[in-house]
N, C-alpha and C. Protein backbone atom coordinates (compact mmCIF):
# COMPACT_ATOMS: atom_id res chain seq x y z
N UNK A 1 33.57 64.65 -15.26
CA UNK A 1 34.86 64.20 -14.77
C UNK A 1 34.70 62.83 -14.13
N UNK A 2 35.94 62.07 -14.03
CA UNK A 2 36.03 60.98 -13.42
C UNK A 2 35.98 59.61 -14.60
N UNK A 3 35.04 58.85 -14.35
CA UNK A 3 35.25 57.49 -15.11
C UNK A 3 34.88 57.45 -16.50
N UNK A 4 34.70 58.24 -17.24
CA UNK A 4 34.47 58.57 -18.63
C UNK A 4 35.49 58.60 -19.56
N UNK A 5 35.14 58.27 -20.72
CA UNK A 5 36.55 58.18 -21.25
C UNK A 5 37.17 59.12 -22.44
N UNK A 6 36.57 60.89 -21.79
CA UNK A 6 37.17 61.56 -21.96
C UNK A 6 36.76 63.15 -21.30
N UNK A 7 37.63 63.42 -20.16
CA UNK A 7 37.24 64.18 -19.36
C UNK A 7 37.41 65.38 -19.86
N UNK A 8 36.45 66.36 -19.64
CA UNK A 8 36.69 67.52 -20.74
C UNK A 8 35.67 68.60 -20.34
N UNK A 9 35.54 69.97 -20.10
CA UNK A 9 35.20 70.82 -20.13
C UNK A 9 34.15 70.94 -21.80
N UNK A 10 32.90 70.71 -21.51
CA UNK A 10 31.45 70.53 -22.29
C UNK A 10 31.27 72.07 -22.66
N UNK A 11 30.77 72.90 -23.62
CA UNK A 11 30.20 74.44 -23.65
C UNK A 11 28.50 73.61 -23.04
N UNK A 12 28.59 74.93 -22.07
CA UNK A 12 27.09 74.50 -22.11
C UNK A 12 25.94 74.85 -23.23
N UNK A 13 24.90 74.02 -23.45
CA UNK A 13 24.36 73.72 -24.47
C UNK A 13 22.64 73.92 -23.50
N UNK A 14 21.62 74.81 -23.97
CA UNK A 14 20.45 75.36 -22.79
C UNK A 14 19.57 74.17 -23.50
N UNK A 15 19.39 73.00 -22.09
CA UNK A 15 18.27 71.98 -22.70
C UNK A 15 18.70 70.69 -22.38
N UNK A 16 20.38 70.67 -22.88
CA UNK A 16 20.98 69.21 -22.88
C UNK A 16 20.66 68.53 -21.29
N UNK A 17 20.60 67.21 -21.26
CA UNK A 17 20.79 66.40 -19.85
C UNK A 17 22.11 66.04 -19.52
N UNK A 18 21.85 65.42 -18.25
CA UNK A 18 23.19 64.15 -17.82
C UNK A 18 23.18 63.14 -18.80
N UNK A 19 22.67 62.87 -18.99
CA UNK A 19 22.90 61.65 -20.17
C UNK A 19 23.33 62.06 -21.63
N UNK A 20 23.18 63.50 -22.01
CA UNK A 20 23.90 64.02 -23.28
C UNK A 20 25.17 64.35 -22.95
N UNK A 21 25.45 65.04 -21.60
CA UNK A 21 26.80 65.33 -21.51
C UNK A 21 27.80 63.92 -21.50
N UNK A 22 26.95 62.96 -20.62
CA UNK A 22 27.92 61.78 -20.45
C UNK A 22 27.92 61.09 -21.82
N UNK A 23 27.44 61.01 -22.60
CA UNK A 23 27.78 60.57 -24.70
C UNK A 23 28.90 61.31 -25.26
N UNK A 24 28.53 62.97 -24.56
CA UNK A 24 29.39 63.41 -25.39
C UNK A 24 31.24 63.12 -24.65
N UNK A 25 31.01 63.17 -23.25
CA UNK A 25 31.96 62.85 -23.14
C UNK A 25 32.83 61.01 -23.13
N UNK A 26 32.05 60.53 -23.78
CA UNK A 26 32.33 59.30 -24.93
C UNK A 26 31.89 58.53 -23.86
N UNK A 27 31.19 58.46 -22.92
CA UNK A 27 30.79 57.68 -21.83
C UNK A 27 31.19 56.84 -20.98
N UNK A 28 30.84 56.04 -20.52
CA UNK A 28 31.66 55.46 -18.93
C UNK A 28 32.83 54.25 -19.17
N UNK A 29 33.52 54.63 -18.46
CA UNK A 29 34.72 53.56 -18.79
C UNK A 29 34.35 51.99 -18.15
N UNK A 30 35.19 51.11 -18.36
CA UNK A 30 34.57 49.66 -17.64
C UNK A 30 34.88 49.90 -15.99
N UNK A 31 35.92 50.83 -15.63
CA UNK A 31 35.72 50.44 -13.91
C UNK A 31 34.45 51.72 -13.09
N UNK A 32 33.80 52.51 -14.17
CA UNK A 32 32.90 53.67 -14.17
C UNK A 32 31.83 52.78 -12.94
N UNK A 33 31.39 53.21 -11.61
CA UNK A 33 30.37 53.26 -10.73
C UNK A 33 29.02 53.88 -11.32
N UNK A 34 28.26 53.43 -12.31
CA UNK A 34 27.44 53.91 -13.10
C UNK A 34 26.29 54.52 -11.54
N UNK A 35 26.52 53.70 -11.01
CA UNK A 35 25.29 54.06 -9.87
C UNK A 35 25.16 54.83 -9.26
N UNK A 36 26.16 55.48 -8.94
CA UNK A 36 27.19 56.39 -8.29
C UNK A 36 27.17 57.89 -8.53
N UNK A 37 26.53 58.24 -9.88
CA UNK A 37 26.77 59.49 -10.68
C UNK A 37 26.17 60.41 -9.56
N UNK A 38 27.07 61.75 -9.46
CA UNK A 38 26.69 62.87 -8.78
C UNK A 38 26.45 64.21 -9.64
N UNK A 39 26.34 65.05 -9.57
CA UNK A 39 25.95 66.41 -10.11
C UNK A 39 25.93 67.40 -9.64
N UNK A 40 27.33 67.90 -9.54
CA UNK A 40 27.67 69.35 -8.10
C UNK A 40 27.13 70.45 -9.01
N UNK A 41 26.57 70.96 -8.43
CA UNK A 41 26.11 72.40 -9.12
C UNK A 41 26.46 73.46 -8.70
N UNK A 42 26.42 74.49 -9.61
CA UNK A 42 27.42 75.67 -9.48
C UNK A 42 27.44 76.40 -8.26
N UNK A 43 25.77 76.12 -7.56
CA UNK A 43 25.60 76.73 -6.43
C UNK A 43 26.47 76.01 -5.02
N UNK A 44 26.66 75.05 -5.31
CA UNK A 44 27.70 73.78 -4.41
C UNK A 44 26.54 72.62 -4.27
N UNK A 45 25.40 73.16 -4.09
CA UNK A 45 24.46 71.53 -4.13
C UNK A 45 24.89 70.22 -4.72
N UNK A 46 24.56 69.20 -4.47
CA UNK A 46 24.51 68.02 -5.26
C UNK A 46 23.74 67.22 -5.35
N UNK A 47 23.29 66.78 -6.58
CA UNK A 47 22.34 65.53 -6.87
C UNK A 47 22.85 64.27 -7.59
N UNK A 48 22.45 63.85 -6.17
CA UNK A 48 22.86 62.01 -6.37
C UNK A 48 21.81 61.19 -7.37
N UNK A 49 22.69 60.16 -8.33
CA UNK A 49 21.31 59.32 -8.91
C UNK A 49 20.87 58.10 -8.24
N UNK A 50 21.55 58.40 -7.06
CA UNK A 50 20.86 57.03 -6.00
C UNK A 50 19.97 57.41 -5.49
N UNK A 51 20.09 58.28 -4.47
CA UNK A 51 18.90 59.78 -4.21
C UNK A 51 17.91 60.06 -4.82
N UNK A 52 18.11 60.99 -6.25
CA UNK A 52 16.89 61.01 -6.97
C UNK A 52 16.32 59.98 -7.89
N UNK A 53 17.23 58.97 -8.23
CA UNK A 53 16.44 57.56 -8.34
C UNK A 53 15.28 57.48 -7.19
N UNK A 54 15.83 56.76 -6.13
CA UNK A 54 15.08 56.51 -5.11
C UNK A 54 14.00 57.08 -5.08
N UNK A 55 13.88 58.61 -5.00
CA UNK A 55 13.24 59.59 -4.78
C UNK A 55 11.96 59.13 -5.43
N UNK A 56 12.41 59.21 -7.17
CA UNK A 56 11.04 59.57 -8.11
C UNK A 56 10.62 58.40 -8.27
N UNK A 57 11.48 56.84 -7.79
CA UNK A 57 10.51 56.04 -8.17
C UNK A 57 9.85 55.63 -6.64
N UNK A 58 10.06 55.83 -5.63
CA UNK A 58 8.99 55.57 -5.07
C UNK A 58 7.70 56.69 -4.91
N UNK A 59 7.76 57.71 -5.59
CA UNK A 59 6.89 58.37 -6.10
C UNK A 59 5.95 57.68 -7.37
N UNK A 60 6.51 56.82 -7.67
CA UNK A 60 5.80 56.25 -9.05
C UNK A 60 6.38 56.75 -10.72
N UNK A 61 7.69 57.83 -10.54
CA UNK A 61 7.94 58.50 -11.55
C UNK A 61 8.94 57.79 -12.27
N UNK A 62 9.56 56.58 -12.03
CA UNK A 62 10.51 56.10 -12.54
C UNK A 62 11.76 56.99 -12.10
N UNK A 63 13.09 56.43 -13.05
CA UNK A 63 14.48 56.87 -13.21
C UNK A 63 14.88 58.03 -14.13
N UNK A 64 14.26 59.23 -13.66
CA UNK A 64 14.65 60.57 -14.78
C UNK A 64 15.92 61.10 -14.30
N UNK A 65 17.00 60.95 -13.37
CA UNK A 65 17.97 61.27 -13.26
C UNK A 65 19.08 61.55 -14.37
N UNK A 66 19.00 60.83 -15.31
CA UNK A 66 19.81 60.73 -16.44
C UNK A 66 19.36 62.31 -17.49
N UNK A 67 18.08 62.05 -17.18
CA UNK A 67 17.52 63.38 -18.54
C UNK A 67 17.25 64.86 -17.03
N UNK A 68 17.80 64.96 -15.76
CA UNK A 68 17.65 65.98 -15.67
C UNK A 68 18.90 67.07 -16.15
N UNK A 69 18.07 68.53 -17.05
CA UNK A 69 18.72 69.75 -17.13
C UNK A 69 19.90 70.08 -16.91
N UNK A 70 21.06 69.74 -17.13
CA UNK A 70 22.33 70.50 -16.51
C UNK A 70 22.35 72.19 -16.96
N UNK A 71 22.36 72.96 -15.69
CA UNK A 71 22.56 74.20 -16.32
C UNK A 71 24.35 74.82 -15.63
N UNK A 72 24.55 75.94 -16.63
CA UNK A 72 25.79 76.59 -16.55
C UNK A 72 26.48 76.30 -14.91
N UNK A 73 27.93 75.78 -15.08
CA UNK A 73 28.46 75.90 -14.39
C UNK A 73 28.25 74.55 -13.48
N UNK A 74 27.56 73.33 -13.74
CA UNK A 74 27.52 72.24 -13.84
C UNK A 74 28.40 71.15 -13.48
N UNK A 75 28.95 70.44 -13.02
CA UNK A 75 29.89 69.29 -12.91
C UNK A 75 29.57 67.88 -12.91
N UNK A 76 29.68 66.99 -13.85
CA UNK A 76 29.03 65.61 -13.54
C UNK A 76 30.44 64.93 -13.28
N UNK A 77 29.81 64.16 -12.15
CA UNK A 77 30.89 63.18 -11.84
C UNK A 77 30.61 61.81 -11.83
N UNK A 78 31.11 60.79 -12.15
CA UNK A 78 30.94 59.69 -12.51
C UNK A 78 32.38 58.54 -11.97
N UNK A 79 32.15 58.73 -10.41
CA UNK A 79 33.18 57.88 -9.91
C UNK A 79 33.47 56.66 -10.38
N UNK A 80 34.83 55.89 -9.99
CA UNK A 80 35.14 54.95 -10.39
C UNK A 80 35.03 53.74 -9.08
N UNK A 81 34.87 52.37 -9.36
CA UNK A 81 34.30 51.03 -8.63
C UNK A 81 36.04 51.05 -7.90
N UNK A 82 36.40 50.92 -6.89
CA UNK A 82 37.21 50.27 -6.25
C UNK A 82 37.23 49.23 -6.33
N UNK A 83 38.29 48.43 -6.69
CA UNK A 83 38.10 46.84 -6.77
C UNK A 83 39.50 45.86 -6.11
N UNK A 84 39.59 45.70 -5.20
CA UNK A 84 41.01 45.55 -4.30
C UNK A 84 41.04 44.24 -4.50
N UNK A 85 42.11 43.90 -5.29
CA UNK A 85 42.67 42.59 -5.38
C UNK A 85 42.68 41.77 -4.23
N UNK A 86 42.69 40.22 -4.45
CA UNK A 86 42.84 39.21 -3.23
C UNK A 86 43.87 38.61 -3.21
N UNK A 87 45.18 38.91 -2.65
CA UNK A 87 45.90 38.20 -2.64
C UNK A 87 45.96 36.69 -2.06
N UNK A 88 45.74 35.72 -2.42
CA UNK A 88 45.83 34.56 -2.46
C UNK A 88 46.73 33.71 -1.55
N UNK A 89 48.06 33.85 -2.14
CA UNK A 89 49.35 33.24 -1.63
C UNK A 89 49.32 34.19 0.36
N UNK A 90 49.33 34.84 0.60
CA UNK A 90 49.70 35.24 1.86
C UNK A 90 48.17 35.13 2.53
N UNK A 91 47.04 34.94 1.75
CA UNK A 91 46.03 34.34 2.92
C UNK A 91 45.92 33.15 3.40
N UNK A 92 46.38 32.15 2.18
CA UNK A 92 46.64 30.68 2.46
C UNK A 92 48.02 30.39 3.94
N UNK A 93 48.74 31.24 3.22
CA UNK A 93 50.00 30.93 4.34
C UNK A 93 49.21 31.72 5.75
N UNK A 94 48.71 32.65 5.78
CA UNK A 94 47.85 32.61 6.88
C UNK A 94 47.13 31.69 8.01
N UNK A 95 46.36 31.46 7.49
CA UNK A 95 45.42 30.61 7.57
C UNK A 95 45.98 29.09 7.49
N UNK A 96 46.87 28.56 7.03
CA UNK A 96 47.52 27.46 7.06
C UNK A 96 48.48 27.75 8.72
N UNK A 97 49.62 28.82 9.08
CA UNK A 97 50.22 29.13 10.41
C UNK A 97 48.80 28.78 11.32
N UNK A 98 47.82 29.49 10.85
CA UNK A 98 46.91 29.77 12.14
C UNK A 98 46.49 28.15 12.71
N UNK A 99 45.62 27.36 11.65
CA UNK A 99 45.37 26.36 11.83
C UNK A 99 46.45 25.15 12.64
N UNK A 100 47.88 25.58 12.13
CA UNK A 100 49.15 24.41 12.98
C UNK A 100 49.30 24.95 13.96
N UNK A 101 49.07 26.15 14.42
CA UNK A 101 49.31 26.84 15.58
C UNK A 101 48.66 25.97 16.41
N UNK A 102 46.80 26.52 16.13
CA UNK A 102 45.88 25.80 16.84
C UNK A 102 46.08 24.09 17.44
N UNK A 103 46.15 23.43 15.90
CA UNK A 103 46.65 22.13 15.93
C UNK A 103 47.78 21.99 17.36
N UNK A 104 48.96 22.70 16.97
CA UNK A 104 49.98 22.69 17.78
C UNK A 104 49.69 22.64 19.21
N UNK A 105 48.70 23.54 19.59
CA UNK A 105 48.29 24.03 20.99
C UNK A 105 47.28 22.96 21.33
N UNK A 106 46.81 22.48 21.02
CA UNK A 106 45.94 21.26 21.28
C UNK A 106 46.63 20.11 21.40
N UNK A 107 47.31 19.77 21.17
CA UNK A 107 48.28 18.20 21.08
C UNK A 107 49.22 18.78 22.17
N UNK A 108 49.91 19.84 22.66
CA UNK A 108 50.67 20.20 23.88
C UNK A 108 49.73 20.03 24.86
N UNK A 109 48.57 21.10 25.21
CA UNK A 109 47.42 20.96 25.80
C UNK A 109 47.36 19.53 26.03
N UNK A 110 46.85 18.19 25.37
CA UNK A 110 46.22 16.61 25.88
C UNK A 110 47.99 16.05 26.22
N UNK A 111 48.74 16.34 25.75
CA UNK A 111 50.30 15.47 26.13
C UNK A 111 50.81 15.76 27.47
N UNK A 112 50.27 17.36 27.65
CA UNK A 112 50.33 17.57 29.20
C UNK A 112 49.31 17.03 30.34
């Protein structure tokens, strides 16, 4: 579920990984947090691939997060990147008030 680009209830398959389920479910969309991927398991646990990244390579084992086991009852999630627009026009007018303000208060300030 989540940033894939087609969310869907998988049969489980005894063997497949995270990385077969996420193909089959046609794989990550462009705003997909690839880094991000979690793996709630049926028991409620979860495994992060930041986590067990981390984990196995400073063990020396590299990035097996992708090829670990999903078994029955499984959930991969594959959040999506937040990406909050900058509005432009109302920071300038911002920041333009603030600066004449300042300006303003300084030239009253020395005239007095």
């Amino acid at each position: 579920m989540g940033a894939v680009f087609n969310q869907m209830a998988i049969p489980y398959i005894h063997g497949k990984t995270i990385g077969w389920y996420l193909r089959q479910a046609g794989g990550y969309r462009d705003n997909a947090n690839s880094g991000e991927i979690y793996l709630i398991k049926a028991n409620g646990r979860i495994a992060s691939r930041r986590f067990y990244s981390s984990f196995w390579s400073f063990i020396g084992l590299g990035n097996s997060f992708m090829h670990m086991p999903v078994k029955p009852g499984d959930t991969i999630v594959v959040p999506a990147e937040f990406k909050a627009p900058i509005l432009w026009m109302p920071l300038i007018k911002d920041i333009t008030q603030i600066m004449f303000q300042s300006i303003s208060t300084v030239a009253m300030v020395r005239y007095l």
